[in-house]
Protein backbone atom coordinates (compact mmCIF):
# COMPACT_ATOMS: atom_id res chain seq x y z
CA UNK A 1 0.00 0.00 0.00
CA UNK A 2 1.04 3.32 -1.17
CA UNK A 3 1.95 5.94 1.55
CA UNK A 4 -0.95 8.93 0.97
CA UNK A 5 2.04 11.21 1.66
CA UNK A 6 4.11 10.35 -1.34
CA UNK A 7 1.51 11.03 -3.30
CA UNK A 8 1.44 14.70 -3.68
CA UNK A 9 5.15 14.51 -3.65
CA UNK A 10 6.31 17.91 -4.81
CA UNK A 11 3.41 20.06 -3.73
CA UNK A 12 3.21 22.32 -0.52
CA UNK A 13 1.60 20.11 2.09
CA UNK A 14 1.32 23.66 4.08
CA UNK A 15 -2.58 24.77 5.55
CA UNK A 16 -3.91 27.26 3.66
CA UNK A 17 -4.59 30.46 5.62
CA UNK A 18 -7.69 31.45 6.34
CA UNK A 19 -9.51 34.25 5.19
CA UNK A 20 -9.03 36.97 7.85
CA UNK A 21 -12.48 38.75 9.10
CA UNK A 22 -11.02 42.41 8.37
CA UNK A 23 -10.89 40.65 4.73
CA UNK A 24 -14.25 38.88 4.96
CA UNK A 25 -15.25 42.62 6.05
CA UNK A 26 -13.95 44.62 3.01
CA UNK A 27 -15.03 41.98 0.48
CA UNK A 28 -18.83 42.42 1.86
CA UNK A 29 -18.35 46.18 1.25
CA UNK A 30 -17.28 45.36 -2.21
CA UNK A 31 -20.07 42.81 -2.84
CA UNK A 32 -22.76 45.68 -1.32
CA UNK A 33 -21.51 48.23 -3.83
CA UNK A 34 -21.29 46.08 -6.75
CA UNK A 35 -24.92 44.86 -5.86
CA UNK A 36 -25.99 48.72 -5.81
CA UNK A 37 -24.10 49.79 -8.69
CA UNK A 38 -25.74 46.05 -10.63
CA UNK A 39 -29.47 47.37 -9.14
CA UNK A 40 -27.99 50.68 -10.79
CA UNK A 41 -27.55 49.22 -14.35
CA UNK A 42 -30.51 46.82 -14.15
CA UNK A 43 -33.32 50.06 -13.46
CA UNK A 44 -31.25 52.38 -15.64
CA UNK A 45 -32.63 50.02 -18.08
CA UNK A 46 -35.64 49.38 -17.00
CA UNK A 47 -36.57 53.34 -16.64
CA UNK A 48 -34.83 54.31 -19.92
CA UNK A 49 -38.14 56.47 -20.83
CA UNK A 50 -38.20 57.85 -17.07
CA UNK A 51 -34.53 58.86 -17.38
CA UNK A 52 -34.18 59.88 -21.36
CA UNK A 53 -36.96 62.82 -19.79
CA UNK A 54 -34.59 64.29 -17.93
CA UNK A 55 -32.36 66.91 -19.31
CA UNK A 56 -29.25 66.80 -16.87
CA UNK A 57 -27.93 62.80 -17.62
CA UNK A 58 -28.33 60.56 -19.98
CA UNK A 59 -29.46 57.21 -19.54
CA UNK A 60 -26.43 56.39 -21.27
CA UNK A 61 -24.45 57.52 -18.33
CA UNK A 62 -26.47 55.66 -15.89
CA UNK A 63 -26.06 52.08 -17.61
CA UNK A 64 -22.13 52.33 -18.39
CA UNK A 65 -21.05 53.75 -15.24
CA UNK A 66 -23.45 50.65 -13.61
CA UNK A 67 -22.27 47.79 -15.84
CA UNK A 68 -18.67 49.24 -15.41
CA UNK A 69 -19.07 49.32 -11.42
CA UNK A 70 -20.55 46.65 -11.43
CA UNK A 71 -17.79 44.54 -13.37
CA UNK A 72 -15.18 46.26 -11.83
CA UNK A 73 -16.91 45.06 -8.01
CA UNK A 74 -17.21 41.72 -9.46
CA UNK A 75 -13.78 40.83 -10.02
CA UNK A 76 -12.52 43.00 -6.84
CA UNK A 77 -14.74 41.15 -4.82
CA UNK A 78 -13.82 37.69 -6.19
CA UNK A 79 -10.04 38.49 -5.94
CA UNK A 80 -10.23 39.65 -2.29
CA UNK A 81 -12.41 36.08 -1.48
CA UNK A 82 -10.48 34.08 -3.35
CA UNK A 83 -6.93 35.51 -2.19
CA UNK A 84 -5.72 36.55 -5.54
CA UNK A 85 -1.76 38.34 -5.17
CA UNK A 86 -3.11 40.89 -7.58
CA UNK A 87 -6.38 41.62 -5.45
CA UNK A 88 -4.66 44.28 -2.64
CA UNK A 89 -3.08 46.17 -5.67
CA UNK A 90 -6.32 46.22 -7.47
CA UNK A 91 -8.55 47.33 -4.47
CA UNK A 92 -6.57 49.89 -3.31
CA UNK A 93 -6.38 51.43 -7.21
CA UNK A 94 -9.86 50.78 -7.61
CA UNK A 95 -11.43 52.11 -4.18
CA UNK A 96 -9.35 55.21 -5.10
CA UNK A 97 -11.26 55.34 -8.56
CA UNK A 98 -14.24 54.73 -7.36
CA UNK A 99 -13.62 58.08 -4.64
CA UNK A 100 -12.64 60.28 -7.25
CA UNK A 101 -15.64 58.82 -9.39
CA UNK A 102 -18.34 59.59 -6.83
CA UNK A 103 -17.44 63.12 -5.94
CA UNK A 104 -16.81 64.00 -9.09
CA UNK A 105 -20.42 62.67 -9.85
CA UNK A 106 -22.17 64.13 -6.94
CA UNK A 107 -20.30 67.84 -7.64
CA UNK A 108 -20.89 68.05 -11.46
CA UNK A 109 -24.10 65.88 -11.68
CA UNK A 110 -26.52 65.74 -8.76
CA UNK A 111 -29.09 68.71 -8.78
CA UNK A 112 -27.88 71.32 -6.66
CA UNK A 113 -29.99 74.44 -5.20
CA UNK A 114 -28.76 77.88 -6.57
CA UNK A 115 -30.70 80.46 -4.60
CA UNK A 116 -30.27 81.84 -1.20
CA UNK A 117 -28.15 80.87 1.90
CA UNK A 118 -28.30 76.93 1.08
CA UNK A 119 -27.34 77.77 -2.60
CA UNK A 120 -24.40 79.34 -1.86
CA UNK A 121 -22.77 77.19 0.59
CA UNK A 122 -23.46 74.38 -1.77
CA UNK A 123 -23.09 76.00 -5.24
CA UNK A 124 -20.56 72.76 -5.75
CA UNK A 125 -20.87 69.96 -2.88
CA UNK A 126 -23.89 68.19 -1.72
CA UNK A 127 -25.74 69.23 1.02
CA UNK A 128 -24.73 66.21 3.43
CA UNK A 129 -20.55 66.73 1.90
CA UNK A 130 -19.50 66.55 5.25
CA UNK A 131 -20.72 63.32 6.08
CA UNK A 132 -20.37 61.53 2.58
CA UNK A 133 -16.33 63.23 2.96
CA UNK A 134 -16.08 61.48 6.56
CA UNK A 135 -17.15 57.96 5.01
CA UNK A 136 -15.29 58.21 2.18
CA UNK A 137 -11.46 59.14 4.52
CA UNK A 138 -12.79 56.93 6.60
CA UNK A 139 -13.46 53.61 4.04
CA UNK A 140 -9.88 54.34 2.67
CA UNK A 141 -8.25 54.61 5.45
CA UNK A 142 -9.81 51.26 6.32
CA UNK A 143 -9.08 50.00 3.22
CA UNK A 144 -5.15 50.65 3.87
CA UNK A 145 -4.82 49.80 7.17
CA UNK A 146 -6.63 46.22 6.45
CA UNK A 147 -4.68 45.70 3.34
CA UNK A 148 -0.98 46.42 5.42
CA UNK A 149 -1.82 44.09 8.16
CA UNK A 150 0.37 41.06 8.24
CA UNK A 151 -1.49 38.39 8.15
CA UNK A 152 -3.55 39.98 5.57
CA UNK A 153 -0.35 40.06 3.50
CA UNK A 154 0.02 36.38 4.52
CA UNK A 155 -3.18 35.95 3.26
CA UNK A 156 -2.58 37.52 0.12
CA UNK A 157 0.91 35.67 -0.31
CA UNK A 158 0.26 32.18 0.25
CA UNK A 159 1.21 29.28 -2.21
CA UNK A 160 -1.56 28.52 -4.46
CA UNK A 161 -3.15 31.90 -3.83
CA UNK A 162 -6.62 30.46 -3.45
CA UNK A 163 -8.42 29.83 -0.14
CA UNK A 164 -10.81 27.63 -1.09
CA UNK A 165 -9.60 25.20 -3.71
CA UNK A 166 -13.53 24.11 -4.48
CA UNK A 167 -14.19 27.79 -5.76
């Protein structure tokens, strides 16, 4: 009888390192936006008439920016569950995208008021800026501080790169 062990002769024999929760954590925020920006694209198109009415965006807008989110999420999120190498890289490039993407769409695009006190103050940001501002420093900041811890890098850096050999 055959020894089990000399079997895989020449492979790493080494247990696979879990996913970490701070991982598990950031990959559900992925998977939530991708699932908004994929609701995004799916009634973009199903409102075309609704949207094509208004004069500010096009539809057009609304279904690329959603498919391309939602794309983008998809293969973030599958990287960062499946412990890609390239996955940290891409998140970090990505979530910095996607920042520069929504307040560029929320100061050119969203309907601000013009008149008065409240049109002043928020001739270019939205009226809750200093909220959206605190979760966005706050989700990168998060984002970098997860994706520099070491056993997150160990995560990241095993053989095989791929937790769960099933997926």
């Amino acid at each position: 009888m055959e020894n089990p062990e000399s079997a895989v002769e020449g492979k790493n024999n080494a247990v696979p390192i879990s996913r970490p929760g701070l991982v598990t954590i950031l990959a559900l925020g992925v998977l939530i936006i991708t699932i908004l920006n994929l609701l995004r694209l799916v009634l973009s198109i199903t409102n075309w008439d609704f949207l094509n009415s208004w004069p500010e965006v096009s539809p057009w807008y609304m279904v690329l920016t959603g498919l391309v989110w939602s794309l983008t999420g998809s293969l973030v999120f599958w990287g960062l569950w499946t412990a890609k190498k390239w996955a940290p890289k891409l998140m970090v490039a990505v979530s910095l995208t996607y920042a520069l993407y929504y307040w560029l769409d929320h100061i050119f695009l969203i309907n601000h008021p013009t008149g008065g006190v409240a049109g002043t103050q928020s001739i270019l940001l939205p009226v809750n800026w200093r909220f959206a501002a605190g979760v966005t420093v706050f989700c990168l900041v998060y984002i970098a501080w997860t994706l520099n811890r070491s056993r997150v890098n160990a995560y990241f850096n095993q053989e095989g790169s791929m937790v769960d050999p099933v997926l």
